[in-house]
N, C-alpha and C. Protein backbone atom coordinates (compact mmCIF):
# COMPACT_ATOMS: atom_id res chain seq x y z
N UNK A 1 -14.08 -17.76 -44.27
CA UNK A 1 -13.32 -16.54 -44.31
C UNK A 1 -12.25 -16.64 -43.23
N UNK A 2 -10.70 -16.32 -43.10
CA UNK A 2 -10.14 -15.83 -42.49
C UNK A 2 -9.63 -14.38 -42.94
N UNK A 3 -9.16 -14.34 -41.20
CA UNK A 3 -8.61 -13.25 -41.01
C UNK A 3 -7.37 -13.19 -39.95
N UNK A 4 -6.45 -12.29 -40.43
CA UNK A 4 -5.13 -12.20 -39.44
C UNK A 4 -4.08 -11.00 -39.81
N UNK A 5 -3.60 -10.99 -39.30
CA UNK A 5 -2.18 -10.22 -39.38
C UNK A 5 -1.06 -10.54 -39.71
N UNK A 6 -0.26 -9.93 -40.03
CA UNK A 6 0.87 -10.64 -41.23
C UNK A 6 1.75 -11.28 -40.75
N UNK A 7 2.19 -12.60 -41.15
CA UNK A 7 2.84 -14.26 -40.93
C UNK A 7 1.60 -14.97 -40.13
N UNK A 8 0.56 -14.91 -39.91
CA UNK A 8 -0.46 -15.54 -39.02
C UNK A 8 -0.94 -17.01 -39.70
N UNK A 9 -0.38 -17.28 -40.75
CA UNK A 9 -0.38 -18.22 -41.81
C UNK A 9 -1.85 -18.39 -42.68
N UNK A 10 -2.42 -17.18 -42.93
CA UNK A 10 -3.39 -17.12 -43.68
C UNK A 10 -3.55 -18.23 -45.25
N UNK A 11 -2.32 -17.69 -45.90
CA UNK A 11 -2.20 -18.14 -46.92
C UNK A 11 -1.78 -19.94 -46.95
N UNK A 12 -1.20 -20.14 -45.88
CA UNK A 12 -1.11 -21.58 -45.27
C UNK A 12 -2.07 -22.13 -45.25
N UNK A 13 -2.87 -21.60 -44.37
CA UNK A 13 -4.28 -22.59 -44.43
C UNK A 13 -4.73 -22.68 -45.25
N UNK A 14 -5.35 -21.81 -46.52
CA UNK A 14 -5.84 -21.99 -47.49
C UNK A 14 -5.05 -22.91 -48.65
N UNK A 15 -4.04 -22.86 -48.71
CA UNK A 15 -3.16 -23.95 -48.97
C UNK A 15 -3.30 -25.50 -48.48
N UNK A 16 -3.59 -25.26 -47.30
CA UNK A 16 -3.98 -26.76 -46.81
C UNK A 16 -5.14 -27.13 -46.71
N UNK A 17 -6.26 -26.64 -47.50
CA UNK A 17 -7.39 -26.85 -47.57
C UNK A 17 -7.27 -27.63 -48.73
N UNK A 18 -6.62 -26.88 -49.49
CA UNK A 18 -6.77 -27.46 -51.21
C UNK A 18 -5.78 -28.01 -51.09
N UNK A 19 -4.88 -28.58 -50.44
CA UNK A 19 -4.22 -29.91 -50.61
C UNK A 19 -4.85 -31.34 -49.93
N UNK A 20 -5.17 -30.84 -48.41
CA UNK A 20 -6.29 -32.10 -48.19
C UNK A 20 -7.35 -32.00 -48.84
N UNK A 21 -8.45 -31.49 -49.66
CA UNK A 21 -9.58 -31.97 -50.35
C UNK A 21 -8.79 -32.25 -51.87
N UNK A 22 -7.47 -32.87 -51.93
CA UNK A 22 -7.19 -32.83 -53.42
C UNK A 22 -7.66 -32.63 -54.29
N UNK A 23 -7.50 -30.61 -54.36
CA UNK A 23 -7.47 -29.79 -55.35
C UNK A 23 -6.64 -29.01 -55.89
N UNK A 24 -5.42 -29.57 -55.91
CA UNK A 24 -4.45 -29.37 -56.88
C UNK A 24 -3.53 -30.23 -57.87
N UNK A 25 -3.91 -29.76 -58.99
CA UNK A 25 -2.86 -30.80 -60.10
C UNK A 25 -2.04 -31.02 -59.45
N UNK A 26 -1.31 -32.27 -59.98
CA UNK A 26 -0.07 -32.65 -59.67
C UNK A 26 0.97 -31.91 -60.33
N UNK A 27 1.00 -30.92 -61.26
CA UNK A 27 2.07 -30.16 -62.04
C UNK A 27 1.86 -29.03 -60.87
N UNK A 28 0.71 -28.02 -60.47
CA UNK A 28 1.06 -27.22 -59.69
C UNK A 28 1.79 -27.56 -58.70
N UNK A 29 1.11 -29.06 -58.06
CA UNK A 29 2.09 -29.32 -56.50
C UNK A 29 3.45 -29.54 -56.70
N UNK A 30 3.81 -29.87 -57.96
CA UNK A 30 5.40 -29.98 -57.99
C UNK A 30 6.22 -28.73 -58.87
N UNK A 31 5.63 -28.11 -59.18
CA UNK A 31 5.62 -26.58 -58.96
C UNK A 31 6.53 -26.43 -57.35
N UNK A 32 4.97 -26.79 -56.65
CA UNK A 32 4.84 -26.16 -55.26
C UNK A 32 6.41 -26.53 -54.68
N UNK A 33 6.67 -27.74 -54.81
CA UNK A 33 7.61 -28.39 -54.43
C UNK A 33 9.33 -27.92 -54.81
N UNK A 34 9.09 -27.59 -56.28
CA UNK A 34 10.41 -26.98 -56.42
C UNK A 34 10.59 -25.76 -55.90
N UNK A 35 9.58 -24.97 -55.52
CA UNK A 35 9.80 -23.68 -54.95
C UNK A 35 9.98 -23.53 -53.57
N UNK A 36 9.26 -24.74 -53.02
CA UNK A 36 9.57 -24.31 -51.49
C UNK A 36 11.29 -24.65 -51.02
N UNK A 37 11.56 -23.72 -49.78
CA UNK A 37 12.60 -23.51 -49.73
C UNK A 37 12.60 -25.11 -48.40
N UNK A 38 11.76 -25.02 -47.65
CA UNK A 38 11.93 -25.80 -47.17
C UNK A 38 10.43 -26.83 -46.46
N UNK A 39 10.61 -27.57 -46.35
CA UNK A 39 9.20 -28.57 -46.45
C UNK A 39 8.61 -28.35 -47.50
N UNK A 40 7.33 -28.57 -47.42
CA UNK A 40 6.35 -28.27 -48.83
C UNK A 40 5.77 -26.87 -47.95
N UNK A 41 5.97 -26.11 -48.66
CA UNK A 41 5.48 -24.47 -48.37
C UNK A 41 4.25 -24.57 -49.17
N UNK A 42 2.94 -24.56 -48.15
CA UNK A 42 1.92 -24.83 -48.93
C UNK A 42 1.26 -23.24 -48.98
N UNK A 43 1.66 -22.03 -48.70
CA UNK A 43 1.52 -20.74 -48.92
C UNK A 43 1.71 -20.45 -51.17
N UNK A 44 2.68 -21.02 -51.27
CA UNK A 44 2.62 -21.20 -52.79
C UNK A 44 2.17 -21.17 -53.48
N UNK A 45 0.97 -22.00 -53.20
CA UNK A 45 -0.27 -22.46 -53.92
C UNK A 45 -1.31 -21.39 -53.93
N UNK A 46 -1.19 -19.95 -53.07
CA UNK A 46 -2.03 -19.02 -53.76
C UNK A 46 -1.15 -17.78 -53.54
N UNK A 47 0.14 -18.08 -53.15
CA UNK A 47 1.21 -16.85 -53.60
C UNK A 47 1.57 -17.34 -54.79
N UNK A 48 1.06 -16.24 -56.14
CA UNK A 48 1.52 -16.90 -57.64
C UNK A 48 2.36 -15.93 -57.65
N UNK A 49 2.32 -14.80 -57.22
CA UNK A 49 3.48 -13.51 -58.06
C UNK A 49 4.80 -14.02 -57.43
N UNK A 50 5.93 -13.84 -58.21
CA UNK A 50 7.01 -14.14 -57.75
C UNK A 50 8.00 -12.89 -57.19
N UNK A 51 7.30 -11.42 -56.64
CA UNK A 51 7.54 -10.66 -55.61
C UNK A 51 6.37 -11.52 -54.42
N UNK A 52 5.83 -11.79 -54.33
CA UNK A 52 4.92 -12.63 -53.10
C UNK A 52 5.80 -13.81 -52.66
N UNK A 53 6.47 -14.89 -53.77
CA UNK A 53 7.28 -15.48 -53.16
C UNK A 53 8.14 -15.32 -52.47
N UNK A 54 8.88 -13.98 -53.07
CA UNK A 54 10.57 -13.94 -52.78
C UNK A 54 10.23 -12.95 -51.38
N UNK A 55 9.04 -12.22 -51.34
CA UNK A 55 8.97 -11.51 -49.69
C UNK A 55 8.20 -11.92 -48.75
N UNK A 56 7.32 -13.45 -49.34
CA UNK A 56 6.80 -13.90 -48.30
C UNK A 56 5.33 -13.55 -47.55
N UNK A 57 4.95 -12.23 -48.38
CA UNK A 57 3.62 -11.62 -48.65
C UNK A 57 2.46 -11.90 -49.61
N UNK A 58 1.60 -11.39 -49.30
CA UNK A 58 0.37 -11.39 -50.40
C UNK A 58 0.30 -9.87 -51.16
N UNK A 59 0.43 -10.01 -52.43
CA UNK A 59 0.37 -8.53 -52.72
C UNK A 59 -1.00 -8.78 -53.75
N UNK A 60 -1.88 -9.55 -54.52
CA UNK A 60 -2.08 -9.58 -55.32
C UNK A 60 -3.70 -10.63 -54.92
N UNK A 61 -5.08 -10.70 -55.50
CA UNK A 61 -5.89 -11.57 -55.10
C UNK A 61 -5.65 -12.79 -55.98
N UNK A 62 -5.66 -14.30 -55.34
CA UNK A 62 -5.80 -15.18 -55.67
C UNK A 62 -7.40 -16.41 -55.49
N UNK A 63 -7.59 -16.41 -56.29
CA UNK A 63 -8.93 -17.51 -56.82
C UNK A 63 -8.46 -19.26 -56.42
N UNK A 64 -9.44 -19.49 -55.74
CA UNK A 64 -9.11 -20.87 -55.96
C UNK A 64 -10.10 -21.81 -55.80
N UNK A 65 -10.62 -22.59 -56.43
CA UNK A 65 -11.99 -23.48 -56.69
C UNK A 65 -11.68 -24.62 -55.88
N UNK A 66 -12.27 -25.26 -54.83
CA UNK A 66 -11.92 -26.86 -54.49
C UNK A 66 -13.75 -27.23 -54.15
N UNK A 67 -13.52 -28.57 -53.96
CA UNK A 67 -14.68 -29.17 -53.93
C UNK A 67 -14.43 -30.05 -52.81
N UNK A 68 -15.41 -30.70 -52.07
CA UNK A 68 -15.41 -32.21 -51.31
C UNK A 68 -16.73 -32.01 -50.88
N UNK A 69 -17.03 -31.42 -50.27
CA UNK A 69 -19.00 -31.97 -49.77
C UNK A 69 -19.38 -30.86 -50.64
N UNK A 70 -18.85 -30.04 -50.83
CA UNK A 70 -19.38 -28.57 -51.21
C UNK A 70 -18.66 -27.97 -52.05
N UNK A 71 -18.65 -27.23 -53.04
CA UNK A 71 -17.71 -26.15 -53.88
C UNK A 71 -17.64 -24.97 -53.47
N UNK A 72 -16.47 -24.68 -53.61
CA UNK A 72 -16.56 -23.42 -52.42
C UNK A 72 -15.10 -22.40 -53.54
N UNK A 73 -15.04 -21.32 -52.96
CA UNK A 73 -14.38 -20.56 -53.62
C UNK A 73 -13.71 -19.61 -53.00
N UNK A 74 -12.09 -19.75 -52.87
CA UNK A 74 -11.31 -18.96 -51.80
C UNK A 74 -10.81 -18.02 -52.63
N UNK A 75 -11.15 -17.08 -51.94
CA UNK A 75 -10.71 -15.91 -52.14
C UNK A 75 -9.25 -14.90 -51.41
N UNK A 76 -7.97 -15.31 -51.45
CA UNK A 76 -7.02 -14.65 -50.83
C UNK A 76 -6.75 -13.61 -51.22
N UNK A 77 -6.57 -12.45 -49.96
CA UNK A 77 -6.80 -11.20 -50.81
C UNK A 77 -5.42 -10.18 -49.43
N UNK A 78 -4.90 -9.66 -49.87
CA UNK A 78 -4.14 -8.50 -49.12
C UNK A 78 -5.15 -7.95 -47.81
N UNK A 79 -4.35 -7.70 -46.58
CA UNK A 79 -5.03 -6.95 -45.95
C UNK A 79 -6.54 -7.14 -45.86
């Protein structure tokens, strides 16, 4: 579980979880890739709404399944 306050890079980390245990297609990550504005914005990967992109927020819960010792199940959620 995290927790933080807003830009604290919540959605970052969880992003970089499921990119180091490679759990994301390669169509989402290049997705990921055309959208970020600059580096690989790994916030992307569970900001899907495209008001979340364009303000940089979480408005909406995102699911995300990865595996490596364990299966585990992130839950990004507003507030």
């Amino acid at each position: 579980m995290t927790a933080g306050s807003v830009d604290d890079g919540k959605s970052t980390l969880i992003g970089r979880l499921l990119y180091d245990s490679q759990s994301i297609y390669e169509d989402q990550l290049n997705a990921v890739k055309r959208a970020s504005r600059t580096g690989l914005e790994l916030a992307l990967l569970t900001d899907g709404l495209r008001a979340e992109r364009e303000q940089g927020i979480t408005i909406d819960v995102a699911y995300r399944y990865f595996s490596n010792a364990l299966l585990a199940l992130c839950a990004e959620t507003v507030g």
